[in-house]
Protein backbone atom coordinates (compact mmCIF):
# COMPACT_ATOMS: atom_id res chain seq x y z
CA UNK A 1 0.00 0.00 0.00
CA UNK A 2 1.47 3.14 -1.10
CA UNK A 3 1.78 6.45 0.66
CA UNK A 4 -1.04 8.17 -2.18
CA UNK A 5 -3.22 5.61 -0.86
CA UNK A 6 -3.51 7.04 2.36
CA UNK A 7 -2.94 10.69 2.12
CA UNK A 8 -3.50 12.87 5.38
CA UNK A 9 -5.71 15.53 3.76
CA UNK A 10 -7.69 13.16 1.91
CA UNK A 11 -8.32 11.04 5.08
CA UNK A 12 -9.13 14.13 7.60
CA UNK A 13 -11.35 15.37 4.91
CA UNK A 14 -13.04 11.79 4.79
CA UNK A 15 -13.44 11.71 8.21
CA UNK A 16 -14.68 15.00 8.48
CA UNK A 17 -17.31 14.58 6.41
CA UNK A 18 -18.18 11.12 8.26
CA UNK A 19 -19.13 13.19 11.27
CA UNK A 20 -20.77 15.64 9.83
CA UNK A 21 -22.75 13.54 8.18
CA UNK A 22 -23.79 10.84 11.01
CA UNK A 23 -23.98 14.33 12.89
CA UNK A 24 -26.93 15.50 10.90
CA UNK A 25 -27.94 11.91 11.14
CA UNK A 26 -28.21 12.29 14.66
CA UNK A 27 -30.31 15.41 15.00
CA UNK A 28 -32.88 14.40 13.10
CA UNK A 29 -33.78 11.17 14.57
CA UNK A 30 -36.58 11.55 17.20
CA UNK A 31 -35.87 10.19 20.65
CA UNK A 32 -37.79 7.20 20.63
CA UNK A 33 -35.58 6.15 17.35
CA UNK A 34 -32.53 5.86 20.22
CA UNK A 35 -33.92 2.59 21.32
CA UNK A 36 -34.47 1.11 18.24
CA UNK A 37 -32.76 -2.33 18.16
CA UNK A 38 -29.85 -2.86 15.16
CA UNK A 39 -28.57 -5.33 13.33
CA UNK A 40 -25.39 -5.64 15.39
CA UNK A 41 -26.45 -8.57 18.48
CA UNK A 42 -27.20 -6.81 21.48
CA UNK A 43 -27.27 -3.46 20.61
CA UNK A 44 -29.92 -0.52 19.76
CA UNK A 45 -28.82 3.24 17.85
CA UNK A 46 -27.89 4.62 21.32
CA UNK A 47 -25.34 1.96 21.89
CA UNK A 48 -24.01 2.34 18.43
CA UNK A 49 -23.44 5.53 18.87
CA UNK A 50 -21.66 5.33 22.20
CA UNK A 51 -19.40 3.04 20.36
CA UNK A 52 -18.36 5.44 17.81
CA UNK A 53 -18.22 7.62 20.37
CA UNK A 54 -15.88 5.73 23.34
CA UNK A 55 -13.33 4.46 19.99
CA UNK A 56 -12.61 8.39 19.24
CA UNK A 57 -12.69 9.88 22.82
CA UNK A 58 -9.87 6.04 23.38
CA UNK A 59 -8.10 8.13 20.46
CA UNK A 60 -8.03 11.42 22.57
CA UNK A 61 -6.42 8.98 25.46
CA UNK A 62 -9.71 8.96 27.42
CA UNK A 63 -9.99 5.53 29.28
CA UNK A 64 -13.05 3.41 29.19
CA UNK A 65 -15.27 3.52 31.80
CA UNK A 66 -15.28 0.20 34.15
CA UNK A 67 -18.58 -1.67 33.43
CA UNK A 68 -21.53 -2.43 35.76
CA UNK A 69 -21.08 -6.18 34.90
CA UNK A 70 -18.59 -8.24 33.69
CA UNK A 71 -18.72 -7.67 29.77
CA UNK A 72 -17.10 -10.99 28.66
CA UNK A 73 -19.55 -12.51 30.04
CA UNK A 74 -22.39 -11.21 27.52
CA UNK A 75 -23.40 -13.41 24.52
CA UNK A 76 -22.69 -11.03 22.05
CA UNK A 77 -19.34 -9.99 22.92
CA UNK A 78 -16.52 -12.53 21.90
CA UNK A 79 -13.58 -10.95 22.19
CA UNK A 80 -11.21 -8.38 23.97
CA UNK A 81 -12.05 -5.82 21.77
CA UNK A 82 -15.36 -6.41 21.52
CA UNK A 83 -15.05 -6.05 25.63
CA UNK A 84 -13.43 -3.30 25.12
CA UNK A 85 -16.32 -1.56 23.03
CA UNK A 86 -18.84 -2.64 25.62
CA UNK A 87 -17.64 -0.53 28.13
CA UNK A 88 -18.47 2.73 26.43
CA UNK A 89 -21.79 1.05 25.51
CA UNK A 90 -22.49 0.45 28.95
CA UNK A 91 -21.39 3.73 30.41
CA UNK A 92 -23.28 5.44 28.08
CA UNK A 93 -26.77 3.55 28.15
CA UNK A 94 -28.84 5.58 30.40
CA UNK A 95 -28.09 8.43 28.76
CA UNK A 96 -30.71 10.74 26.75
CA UNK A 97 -30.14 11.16 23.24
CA UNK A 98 -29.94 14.66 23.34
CA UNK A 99 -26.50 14.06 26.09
CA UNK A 100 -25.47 11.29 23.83
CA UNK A 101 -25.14 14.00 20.51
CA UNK A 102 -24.09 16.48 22.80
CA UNK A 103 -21.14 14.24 23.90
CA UNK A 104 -20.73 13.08 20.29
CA UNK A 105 -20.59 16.34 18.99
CA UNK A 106 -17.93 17.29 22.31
CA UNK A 107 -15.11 14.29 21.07
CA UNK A 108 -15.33 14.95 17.95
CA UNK A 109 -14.52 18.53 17.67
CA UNK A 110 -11.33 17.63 19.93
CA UNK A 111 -10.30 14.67 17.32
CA UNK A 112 -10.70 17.49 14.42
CA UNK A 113 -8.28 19.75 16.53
CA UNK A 114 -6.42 16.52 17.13
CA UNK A 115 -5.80 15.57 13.55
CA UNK A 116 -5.25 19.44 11.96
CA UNK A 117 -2.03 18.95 14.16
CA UNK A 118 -1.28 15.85 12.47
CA UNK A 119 1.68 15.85 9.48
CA UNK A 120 1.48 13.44 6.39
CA UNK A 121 4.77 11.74 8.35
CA UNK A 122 2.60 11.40 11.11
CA UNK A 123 0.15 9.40 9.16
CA UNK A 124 2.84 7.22 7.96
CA UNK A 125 4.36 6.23 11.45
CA UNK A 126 3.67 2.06 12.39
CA UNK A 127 0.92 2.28 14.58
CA UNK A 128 -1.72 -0.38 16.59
CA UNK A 129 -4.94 -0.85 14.09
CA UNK A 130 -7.62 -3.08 14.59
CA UNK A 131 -5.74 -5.23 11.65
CA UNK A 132 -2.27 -5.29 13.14
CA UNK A 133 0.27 -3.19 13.07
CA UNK A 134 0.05 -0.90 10.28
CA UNK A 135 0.22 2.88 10.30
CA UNK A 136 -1.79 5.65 11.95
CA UNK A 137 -3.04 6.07 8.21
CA UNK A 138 -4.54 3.28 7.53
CA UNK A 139 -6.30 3.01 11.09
CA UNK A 140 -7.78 6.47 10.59
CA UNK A 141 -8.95 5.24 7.07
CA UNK A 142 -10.56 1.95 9.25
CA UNK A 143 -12.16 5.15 11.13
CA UNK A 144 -14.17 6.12 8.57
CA UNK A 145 -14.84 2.35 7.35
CA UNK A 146 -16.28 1.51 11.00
CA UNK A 147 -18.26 5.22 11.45
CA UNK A 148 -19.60 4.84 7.84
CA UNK A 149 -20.52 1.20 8.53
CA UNK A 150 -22.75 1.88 11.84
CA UNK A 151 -24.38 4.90 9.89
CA UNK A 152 -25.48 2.46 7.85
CA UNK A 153 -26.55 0.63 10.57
CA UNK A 154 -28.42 3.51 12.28
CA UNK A 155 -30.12 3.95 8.73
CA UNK A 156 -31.26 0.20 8.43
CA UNK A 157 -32.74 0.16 12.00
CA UNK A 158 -34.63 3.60 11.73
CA UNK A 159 -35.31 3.00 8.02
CA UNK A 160 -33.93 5.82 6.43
CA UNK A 161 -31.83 4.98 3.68
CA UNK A 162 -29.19 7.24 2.47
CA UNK A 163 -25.22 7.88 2.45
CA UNK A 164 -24.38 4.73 0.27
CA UNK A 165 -22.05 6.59 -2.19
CA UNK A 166 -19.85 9.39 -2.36
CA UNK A 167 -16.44 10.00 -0.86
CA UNK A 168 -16.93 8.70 2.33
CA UNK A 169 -18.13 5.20 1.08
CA UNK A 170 -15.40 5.20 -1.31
CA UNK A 171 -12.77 5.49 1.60
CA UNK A 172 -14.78 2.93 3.89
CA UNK A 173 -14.75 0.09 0.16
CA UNK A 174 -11.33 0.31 0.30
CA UNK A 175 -11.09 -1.63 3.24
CA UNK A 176 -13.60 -4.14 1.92
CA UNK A 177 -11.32 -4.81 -0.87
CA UNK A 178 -8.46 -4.63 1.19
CA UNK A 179 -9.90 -8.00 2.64
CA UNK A 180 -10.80 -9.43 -0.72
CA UNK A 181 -7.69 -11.44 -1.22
CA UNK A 182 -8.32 -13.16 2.84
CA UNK A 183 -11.87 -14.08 1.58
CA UNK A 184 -11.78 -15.83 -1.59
CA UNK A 185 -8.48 -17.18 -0.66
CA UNK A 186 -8.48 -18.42 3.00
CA UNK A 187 -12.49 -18.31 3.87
CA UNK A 188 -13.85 -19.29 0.38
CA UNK A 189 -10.67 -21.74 -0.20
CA UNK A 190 -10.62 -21.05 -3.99
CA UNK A 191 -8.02 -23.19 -5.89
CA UNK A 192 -4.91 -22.33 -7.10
CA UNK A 193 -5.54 -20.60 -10.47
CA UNK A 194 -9.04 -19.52 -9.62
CA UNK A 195 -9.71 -15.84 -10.64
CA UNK A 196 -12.84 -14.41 -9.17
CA UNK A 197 -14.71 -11.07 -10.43
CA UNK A 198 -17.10 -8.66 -8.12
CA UNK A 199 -19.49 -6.33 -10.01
CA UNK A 200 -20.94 -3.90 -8.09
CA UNK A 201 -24.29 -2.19 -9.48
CA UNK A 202 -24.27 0.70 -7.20
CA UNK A 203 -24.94 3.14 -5.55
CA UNK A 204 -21.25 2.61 -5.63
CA UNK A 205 -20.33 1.28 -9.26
CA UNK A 206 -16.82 -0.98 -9.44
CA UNK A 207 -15.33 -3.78 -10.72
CA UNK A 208 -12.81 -5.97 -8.28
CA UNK A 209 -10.82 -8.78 -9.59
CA UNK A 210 -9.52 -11.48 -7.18
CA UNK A 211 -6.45 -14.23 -8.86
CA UNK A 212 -5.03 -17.03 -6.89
CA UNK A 213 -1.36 -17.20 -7.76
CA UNK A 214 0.26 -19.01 -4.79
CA UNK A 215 -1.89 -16.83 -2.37
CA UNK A 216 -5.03 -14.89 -3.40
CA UNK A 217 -5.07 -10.86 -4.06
CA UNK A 218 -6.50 -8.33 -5.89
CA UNK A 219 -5.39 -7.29 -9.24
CA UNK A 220 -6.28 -4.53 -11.40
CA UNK A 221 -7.08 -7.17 -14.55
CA UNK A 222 -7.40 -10.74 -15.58
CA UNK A 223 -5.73 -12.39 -18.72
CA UNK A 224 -9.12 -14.13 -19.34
CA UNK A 225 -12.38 -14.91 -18.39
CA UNK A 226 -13.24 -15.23 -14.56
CA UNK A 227 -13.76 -18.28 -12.94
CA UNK A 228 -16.96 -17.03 -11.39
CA UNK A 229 -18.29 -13.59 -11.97
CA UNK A 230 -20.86 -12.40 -8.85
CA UNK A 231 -22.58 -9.47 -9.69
CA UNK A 232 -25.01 -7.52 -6.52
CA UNK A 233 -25.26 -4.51 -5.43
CA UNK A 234 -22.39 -2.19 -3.49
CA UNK A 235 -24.82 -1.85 -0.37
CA UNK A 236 -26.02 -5.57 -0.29
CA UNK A 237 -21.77 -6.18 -0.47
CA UNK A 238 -21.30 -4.04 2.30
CA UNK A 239 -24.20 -5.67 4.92
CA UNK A 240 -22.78 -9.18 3.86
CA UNK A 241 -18.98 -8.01 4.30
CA UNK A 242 -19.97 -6.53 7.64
CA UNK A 243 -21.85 -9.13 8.73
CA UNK A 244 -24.83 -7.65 8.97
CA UNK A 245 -27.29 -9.55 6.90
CA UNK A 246 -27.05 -13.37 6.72
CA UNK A 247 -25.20 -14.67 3.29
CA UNK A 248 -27.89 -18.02 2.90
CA UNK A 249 -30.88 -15.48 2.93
CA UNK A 250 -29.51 -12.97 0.42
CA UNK A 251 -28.10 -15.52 -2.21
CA UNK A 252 -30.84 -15.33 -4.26
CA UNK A 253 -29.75 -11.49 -4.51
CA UNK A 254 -26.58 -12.62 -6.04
CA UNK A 255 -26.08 -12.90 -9.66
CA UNK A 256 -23.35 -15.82 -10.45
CA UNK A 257 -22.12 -16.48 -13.99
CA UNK A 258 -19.17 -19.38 -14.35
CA UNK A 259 -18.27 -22.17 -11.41
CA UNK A 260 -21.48 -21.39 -9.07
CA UNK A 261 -19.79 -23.69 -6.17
CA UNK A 262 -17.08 -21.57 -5.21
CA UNK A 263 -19.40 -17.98 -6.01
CA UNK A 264 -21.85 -19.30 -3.28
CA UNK A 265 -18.86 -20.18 -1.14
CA UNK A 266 -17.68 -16.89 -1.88
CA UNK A 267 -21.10 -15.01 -1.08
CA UNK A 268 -21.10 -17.23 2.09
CA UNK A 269 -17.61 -15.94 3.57
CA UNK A 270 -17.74 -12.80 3.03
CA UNK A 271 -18.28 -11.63 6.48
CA UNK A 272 -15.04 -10.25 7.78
CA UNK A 273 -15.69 -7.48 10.57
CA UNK A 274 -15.59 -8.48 14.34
């Protein structure tokens, strides 16, 4: 991944425009929307929100809150980071929308001051990401992956559908494709030699090739024909690669054209966030 790829102005302005745009979001949703359940296990818009919340104010060095009960110990959380997550969740439960946004609005001006500070070297130094180590880059680019990601999930639960295209979503598919090569390769088990092709119809329109040559990866072409093309929509991609819509009901959403086996095993692995 090249240095272009994750330029510091193009990233802050991404991010930027995240906010802003979950912000308005936000404000418009009438209180009793708060408690509407999601598609994420165990948790309604509030809590989603208190998680995008408690991951930036962790980034201004705040430390989570300790919970009322012990958070492994919850169904839906599986892992130390998702432990992690439900702490801010927790603390932030009882709270009234209007202190939620208020609080939302609060971190988030101090990350903008935060990153205006923040040099293109910066952005290149090795840091912790939720992938490994990386650099600070390419975890603020996962930034506006994960906040575009539970806007959509605030929009699916409320039922207002909007922000599935422009800048923003074209930062957050990077790291779907990023993740392409894992999938077809590792989770789908494609053969050696198997090239794999994703349409997407929109609203974000793109063409992703996959080739297995000793280890699976993207690649900006194929020398031939594509062992399976799947062809769907950029949105429906993003629920299934998020997890957030089960693969065996949506296959009939899928157009496949070549070796059907491995595109439904494809379709069926997709899910890569925790």
């Amino acid at each position: 991944m090249t240095t272009a790829e994750l330029d510091r102005n193009v990233l802050v302005k991404a991010l930027d425009e995240q906010w802003a745009s979950l912000e308005e979001l936000l404000a418009s949703l009438p209180e009793t929307a708060w408690d509407t359940p999601t598609n994420l296990p165990g948790w309604t818009v509030r809590d989603v929100v208190a998680h995008v919340i408690g991951t930036e104010a962790s980034l201004l060095g705040e430390q989570a809150p300790e919970p009322d009960v012990d958070v492994k110990q919850l169904p839906h959380v599986r892992n130390e980071i998702a432990a992690f997550n439900e702490r801010w969740v927790r603390h932030m439960r009882d709270w009234s929308p209007q202190r939620v946004l208020q609080h939302f609005r609060d971190v988030v001006a101090r990350r903008r001051a935060a990153l205006d500070s923040l040099t293109q070297s910066d952005f290149d130094a090795p840091s912790w990401t939720p992938v490994g180590q990386r650099t600070y880059g390419r975890f603020m680019r996962i930034r506006v992956f994960d906040t575009w990601l539970h806007e959509l999930d605030i929009r699916d639960a409320v039922g207002w559908p909007g922000h599935e295209a422009g800048p923003c979503a074209e930062c957050a598919f990077e790291e779907f494709v990023e993740s392409l090569g894992y999938l077809v390769g590792k989770r789908a088990g494609a053969p050696e030699g198997a090239t794999v092709t994703l349409e997407f119809t929109g609203p974000l329109r793109r063409t992703v090739h996959v080739a297995v040559d000793g280890r699976a990866a993207v690649v900006p072409q194929l020398s031939g024909p594509a062992t399976v093309t799947l062809r769907l929509s950029s949105g429906l991609f993003a629920r299934l690669a998020g997890g957030r819509v089960p693969a065996a009901e949506r296959l009939s959403e899928v157009e496949m054209a070549g070796d059907t086996e491995l595109g439904d095993r494809v379709v069926r692995n997709l899910a890569f966030t925790i």
